[in-house]
N, C-alpha and C. Protein backbone atom coordinates (compact mmCIF):
# COMPACT_ATOMS: atom_id res chain seq x y z
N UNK A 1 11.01 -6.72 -22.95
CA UNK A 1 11.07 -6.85 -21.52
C UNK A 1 12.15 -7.88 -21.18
N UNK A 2 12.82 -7.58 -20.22
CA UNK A 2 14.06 -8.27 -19.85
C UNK A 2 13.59 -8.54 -18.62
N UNK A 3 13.49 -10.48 -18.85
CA UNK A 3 13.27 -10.99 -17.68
C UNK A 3 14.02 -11.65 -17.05
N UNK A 4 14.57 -11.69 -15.77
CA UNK A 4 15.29 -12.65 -14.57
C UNK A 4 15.32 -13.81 -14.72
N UNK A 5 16.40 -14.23 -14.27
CA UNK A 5 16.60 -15.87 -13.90
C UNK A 5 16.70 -15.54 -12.34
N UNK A 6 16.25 -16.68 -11.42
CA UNK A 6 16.39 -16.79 -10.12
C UNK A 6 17.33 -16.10 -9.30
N UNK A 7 18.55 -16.17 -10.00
CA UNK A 7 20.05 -16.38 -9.29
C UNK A 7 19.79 -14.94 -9.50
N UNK A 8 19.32 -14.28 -10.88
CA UNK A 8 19.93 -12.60 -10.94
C UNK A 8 18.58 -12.01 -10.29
N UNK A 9 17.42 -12.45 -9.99
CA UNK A 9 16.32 -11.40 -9.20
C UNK A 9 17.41 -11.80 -7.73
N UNK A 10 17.45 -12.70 -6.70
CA UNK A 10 18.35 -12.45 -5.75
C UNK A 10 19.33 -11.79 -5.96
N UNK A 11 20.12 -11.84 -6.65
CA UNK A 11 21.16 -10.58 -6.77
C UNK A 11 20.53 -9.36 -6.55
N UNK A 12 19.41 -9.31 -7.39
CA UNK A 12 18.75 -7.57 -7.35
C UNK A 12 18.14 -7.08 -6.41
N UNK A 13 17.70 -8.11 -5.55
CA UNK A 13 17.35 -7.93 -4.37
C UNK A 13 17.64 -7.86 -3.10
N UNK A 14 18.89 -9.00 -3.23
CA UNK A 14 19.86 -9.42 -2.15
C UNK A 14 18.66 -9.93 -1.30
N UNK A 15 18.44 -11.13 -1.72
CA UNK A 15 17.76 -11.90 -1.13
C UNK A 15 17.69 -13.23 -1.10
N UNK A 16 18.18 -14.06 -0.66
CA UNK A 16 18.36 -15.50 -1.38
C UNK A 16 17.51 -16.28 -1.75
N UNK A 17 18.05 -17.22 -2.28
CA UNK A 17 17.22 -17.70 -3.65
C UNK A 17 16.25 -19.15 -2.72
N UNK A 18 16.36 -19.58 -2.13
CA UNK A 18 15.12 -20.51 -0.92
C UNK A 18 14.47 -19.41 -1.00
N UNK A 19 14.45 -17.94 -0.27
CA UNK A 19 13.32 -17.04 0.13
C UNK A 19 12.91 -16.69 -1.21
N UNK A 20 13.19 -16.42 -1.78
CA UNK A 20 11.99 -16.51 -3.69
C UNK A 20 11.61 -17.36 -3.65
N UNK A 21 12.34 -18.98 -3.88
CA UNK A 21 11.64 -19.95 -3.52
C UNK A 21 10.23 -19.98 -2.94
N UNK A 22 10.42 -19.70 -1.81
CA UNK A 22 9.73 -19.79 -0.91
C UNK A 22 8.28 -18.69 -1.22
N UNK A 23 8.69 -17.42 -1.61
CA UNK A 23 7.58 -16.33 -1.65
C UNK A 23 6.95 -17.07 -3.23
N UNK A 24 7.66 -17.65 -4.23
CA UNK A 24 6.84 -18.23 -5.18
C UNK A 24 5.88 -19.25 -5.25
N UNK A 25 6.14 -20.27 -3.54
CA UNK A 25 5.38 -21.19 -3.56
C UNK A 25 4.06 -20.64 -2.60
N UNK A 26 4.13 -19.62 -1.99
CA UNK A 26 3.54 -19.14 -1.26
C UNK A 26 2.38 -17.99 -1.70
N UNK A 27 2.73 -18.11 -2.88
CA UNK A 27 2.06 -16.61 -3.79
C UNK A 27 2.47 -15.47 -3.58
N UNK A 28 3.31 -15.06 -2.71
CA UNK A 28 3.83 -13.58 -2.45
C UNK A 28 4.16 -12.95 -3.51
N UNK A 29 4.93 -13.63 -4.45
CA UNK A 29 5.08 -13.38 -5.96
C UNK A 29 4.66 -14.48 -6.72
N UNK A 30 4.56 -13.13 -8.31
CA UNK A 30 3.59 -14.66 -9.13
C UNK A 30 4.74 -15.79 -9.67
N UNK A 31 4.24 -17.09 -9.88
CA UNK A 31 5.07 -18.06 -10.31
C UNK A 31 5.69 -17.50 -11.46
N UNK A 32 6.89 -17.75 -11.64
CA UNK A 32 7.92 -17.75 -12.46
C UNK A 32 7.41 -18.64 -13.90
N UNK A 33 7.57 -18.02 -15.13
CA UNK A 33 7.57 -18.96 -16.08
C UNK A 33 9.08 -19.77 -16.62
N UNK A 34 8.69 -20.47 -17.56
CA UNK A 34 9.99 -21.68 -17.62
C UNK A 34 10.59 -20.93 -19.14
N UNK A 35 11.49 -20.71 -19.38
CA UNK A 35 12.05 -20.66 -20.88
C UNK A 35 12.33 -22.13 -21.52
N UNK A 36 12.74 -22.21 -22.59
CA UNK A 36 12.93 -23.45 -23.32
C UNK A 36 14.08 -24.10 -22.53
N UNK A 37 14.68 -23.22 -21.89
CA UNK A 37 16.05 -24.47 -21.36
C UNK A 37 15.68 -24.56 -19.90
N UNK A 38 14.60 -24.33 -19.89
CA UNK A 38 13.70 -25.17 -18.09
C UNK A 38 14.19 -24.16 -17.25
N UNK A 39 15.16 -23.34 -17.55
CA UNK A 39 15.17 -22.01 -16.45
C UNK A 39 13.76 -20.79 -16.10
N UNK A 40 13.59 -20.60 -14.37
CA UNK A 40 12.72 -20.41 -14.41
C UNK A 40 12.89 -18.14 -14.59
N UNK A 41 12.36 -17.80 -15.19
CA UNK A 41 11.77 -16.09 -15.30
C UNK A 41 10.73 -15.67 -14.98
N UNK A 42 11.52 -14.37 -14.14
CA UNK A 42 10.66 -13.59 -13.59
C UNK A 42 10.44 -12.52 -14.53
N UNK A 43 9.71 -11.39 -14.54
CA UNK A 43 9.49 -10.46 -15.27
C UNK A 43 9.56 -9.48 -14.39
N UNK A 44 10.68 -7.82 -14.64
CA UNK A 44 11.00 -7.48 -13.84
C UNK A 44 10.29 -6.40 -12.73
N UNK A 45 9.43 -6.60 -12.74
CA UNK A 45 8.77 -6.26 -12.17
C UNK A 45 8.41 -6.78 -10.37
N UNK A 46 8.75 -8.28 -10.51
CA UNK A 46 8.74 -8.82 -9.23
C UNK A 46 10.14 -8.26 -8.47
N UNK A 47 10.86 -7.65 -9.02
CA UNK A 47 12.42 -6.87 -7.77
C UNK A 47 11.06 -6.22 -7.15
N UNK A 48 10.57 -4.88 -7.49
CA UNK A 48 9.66 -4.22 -6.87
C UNK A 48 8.42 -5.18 -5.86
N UNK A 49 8.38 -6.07 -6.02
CA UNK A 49 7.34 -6.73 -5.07
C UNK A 49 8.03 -7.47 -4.19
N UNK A 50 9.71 -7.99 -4.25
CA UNK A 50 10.23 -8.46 -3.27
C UNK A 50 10.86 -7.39 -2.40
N UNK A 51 11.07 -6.14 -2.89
CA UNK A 51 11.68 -5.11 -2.37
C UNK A 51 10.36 -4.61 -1.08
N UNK A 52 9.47 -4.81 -2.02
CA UNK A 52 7.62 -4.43 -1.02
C UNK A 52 7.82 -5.20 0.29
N UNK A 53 7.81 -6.15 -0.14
CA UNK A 53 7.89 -7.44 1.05
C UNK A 53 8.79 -7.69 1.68
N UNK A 54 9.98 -7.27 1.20
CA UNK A 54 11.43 -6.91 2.66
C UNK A 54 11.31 -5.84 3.27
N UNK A 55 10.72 -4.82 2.87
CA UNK A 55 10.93 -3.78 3.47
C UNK A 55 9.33 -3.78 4.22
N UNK A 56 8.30 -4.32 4.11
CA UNK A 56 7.82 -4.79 5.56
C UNK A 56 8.14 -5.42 6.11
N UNK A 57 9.25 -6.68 6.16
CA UNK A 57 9.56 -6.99 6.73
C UNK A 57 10.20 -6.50 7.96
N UNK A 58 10.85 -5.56 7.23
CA UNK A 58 11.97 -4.45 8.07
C UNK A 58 11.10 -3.81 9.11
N UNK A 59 9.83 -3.69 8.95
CA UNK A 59 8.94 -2.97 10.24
C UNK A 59 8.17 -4.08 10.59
N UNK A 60 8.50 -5.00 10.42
CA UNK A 60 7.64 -6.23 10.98
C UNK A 60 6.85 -6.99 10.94
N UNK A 61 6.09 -6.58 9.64
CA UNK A 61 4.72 -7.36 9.31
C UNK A 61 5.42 -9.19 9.20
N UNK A 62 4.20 -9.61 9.80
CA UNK A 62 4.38 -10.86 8.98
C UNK A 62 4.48 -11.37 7.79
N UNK A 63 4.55 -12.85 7.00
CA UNK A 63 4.20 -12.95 5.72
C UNK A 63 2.26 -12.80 5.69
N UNK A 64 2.27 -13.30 6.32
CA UNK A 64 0.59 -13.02 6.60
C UNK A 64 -0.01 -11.97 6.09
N UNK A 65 0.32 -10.66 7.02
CA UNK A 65 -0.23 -9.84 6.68
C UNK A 65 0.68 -8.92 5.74
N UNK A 66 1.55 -9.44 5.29
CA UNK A 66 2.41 -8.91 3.84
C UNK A 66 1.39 -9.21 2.45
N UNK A 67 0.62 -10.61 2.67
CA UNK A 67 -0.01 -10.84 1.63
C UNK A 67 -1.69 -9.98 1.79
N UNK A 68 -2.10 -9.62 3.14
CA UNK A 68 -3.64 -8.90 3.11
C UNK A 68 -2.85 -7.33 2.26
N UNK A 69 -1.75 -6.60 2.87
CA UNK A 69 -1.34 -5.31 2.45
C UNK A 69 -1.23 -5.26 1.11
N UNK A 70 -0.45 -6.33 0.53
CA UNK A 70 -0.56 -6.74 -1.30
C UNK A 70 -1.45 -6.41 -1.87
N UNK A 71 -2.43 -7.00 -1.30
CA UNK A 71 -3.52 -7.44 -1.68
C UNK A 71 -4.59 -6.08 -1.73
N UNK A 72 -4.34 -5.29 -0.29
CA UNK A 72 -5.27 -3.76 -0.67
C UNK A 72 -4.00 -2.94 -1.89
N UNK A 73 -3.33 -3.26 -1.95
CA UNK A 73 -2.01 -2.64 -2.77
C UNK A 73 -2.91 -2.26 -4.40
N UNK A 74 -3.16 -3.60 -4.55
CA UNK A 74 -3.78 -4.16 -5.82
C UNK A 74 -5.38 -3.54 -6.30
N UNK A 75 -5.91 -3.21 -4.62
CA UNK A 75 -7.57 -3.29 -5.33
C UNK A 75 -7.49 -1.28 -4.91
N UNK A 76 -7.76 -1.15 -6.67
CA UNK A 76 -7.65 0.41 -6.39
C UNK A 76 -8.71 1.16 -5.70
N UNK A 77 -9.94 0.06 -5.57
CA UNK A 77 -11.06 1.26 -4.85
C UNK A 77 -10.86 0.84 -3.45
N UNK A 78 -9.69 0.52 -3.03
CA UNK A 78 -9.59 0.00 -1.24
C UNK A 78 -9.24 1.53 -1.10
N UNK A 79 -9.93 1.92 0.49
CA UNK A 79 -9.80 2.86 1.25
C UNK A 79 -7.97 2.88 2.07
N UNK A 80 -7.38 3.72 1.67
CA UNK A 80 -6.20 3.86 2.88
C UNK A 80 -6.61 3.14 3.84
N UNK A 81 -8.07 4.10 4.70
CA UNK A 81 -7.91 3.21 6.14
C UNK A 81 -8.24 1.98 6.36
N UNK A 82 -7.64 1.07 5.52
CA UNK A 82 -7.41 -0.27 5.89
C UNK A 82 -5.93 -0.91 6.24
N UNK A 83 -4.69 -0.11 5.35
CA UNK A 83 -3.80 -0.06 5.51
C UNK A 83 -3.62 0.64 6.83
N UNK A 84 -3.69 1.61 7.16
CA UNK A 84 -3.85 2.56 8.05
C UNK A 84 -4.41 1.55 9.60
N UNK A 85 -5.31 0.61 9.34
CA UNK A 85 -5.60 0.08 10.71
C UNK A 85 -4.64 -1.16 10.51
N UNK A 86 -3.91 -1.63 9.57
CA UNK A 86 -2.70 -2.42 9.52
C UNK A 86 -1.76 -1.83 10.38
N UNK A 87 -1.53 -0.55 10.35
CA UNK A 87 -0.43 -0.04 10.44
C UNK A 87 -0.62 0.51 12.07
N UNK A 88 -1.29 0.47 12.50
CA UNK A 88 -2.00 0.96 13.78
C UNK A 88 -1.91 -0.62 14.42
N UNK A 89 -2.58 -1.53 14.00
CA UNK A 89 -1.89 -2.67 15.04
C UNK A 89 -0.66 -2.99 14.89
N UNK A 90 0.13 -2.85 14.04
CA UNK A 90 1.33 -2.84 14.35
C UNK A 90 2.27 -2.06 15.43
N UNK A 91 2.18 -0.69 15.41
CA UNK A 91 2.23 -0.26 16.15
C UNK A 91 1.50 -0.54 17.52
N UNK A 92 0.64 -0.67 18.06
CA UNK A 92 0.15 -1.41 19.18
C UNK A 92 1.33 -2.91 19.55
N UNK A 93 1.33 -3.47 18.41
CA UNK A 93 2.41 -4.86 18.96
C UNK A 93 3.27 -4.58 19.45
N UNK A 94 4.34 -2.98 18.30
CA UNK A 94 5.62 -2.50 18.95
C UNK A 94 5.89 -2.14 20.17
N UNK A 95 4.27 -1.38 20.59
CA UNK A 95 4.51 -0.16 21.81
C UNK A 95 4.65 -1.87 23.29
N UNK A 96 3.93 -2.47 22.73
CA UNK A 96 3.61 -3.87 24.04
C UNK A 96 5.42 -4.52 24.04
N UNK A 97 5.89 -4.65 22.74
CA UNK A 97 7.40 -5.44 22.76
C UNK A 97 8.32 -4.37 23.61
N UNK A 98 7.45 -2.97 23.00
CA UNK A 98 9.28 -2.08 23.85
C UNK A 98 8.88 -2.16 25.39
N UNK A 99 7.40 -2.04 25.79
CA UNK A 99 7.05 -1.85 27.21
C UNK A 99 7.56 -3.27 27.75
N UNK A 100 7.64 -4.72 26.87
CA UNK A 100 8.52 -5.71 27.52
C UNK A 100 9.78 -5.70 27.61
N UNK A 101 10.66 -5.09 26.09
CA UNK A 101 12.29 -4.86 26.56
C UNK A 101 12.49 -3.86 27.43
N UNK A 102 11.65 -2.70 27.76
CA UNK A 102 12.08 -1.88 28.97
C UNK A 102 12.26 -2.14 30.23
N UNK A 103 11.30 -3.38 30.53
CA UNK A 103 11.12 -3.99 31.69
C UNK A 103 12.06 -4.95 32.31
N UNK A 104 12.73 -5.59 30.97
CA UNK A 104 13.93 -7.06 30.81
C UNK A 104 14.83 -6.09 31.20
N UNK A 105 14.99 -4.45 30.73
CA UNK A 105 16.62 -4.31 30.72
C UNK A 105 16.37 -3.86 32.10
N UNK A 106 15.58 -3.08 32.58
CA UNK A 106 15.85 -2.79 33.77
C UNK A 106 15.76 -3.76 34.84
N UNK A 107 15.20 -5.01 34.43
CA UNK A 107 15.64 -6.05 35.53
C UNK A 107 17.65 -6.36 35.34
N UNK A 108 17.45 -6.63 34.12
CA UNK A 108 19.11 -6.52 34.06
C UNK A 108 20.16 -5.68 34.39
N UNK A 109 19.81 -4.66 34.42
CA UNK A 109 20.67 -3.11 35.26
C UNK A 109 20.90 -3.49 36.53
N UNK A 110 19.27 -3.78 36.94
CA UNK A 110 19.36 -3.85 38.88
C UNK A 110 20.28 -5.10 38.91
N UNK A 111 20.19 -6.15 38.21
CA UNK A 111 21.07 -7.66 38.87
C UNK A 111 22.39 -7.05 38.17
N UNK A 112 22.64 -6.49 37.44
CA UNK A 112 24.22 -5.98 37.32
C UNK A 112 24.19 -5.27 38.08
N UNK A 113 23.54 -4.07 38.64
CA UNK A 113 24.26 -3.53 39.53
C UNK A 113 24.60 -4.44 40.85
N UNK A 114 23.74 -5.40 41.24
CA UNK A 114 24.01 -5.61 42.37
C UNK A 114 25.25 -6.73 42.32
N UNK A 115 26.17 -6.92 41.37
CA UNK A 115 27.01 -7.60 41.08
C UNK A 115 28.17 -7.62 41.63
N UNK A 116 28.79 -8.13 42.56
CA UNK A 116 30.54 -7.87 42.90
C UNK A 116 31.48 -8.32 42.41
N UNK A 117 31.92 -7.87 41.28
CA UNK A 117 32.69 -8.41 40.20
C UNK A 117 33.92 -9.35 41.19
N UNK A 118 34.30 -9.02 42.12
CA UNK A 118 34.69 -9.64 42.86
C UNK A 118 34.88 -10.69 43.60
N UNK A 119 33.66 -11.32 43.85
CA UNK A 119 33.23 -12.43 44.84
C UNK A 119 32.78 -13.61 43.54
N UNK A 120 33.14 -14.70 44.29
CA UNK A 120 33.41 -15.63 43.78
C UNK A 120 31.79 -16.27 43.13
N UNK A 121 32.01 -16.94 42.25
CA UNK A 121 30.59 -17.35 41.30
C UNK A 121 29.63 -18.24 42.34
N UNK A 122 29.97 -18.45 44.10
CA UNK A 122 29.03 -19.08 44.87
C UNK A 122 28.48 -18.00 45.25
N UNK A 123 29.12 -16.90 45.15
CA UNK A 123 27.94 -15.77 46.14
C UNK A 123 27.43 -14.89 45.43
N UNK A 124 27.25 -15.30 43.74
CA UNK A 124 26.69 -13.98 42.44
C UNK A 124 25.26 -13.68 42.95
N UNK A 125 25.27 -13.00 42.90
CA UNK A 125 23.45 -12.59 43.15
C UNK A 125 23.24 -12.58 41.83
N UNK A 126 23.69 -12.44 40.77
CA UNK A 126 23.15 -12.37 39.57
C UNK A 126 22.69 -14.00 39.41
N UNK A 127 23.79 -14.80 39.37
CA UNK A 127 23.21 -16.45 39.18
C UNK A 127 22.13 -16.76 40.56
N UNK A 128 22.38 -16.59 41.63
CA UNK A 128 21.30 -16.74 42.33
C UNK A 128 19.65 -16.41 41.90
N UNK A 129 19.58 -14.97 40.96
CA UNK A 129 18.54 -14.02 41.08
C UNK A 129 18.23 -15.14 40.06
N UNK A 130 18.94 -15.65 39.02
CA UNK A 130 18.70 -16.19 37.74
C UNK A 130 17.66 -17.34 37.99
N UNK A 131 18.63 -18.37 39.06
CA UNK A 131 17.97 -19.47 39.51
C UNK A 131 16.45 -19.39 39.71
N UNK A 132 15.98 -18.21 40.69
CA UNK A 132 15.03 -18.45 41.09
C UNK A 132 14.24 -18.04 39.85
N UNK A 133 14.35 -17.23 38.76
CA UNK A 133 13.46 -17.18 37.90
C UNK A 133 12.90 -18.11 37.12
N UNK A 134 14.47 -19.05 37.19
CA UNK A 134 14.22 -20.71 36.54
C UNK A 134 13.43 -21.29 36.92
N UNK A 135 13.64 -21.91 38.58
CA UNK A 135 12.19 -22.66 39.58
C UNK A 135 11.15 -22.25 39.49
């Protein structure tokens, strides 16, 4: 078995080497052992568990619940629908974030439209509209 040094699992992962760091002190992956010249190895098997854990990242999970999903990953008599109600509040978070960026852009459409690229930065309705959201 051909095991990693730090520098080459980030390479394989394209992930930098604080965030291993970091997922090793955290348990996300298991601690690294030391070889005789104090360098630390992984066994390669952890690319596949940092690859797990970026690519929820990529849909959003937290580290949080990166480590409950691991974790049913691991216990073979776990039911899908536990993952499955993971994956269902997630979705619930998404549908609430897009129903907030839908709402931001179309406030932003209306204050651009009402914009006169023209008139001078005392009479913007856009910085005006801004202000009052500030107060």
């Amino acid at each position: 078995m051909v095991y990693l040094k730090r520098g080459e699992l980030a390479k394989a992962t394209d992930t930098g080497i604080e965030t291993i760091r970091y997922y090793e002190s955290t348990g996300l992956i298991h601690k690294a052992e030391r070889n005789d010249k104090g360098y630390r190895l992984f066994p390669p098997d952890t690319v596949k568990a940092i690859r797990f854990i970026r690519s929820c990242q990529d849909l959003g999970f937290t580290l949080k619940e990166i480590t409950l999903l691991q974790n049913l990953k691991i216990e073979p008599d776990q039911q899908c629908g536990q993952v499955k109600e993971s994956v269902d509040i997630k979705i619930n978070e998404l549908d609430k974030k897009i129903r907030a960026l839908t709402m931001m852009r179309k406030a932003l459409v209306t204050m651009s439209d009402m914009c006169i690229p023209e008139a001078s930065n005392r009479s913007c309705h856009f910085l005006e509209l801004l202000e009052e959201v500030i107060s």
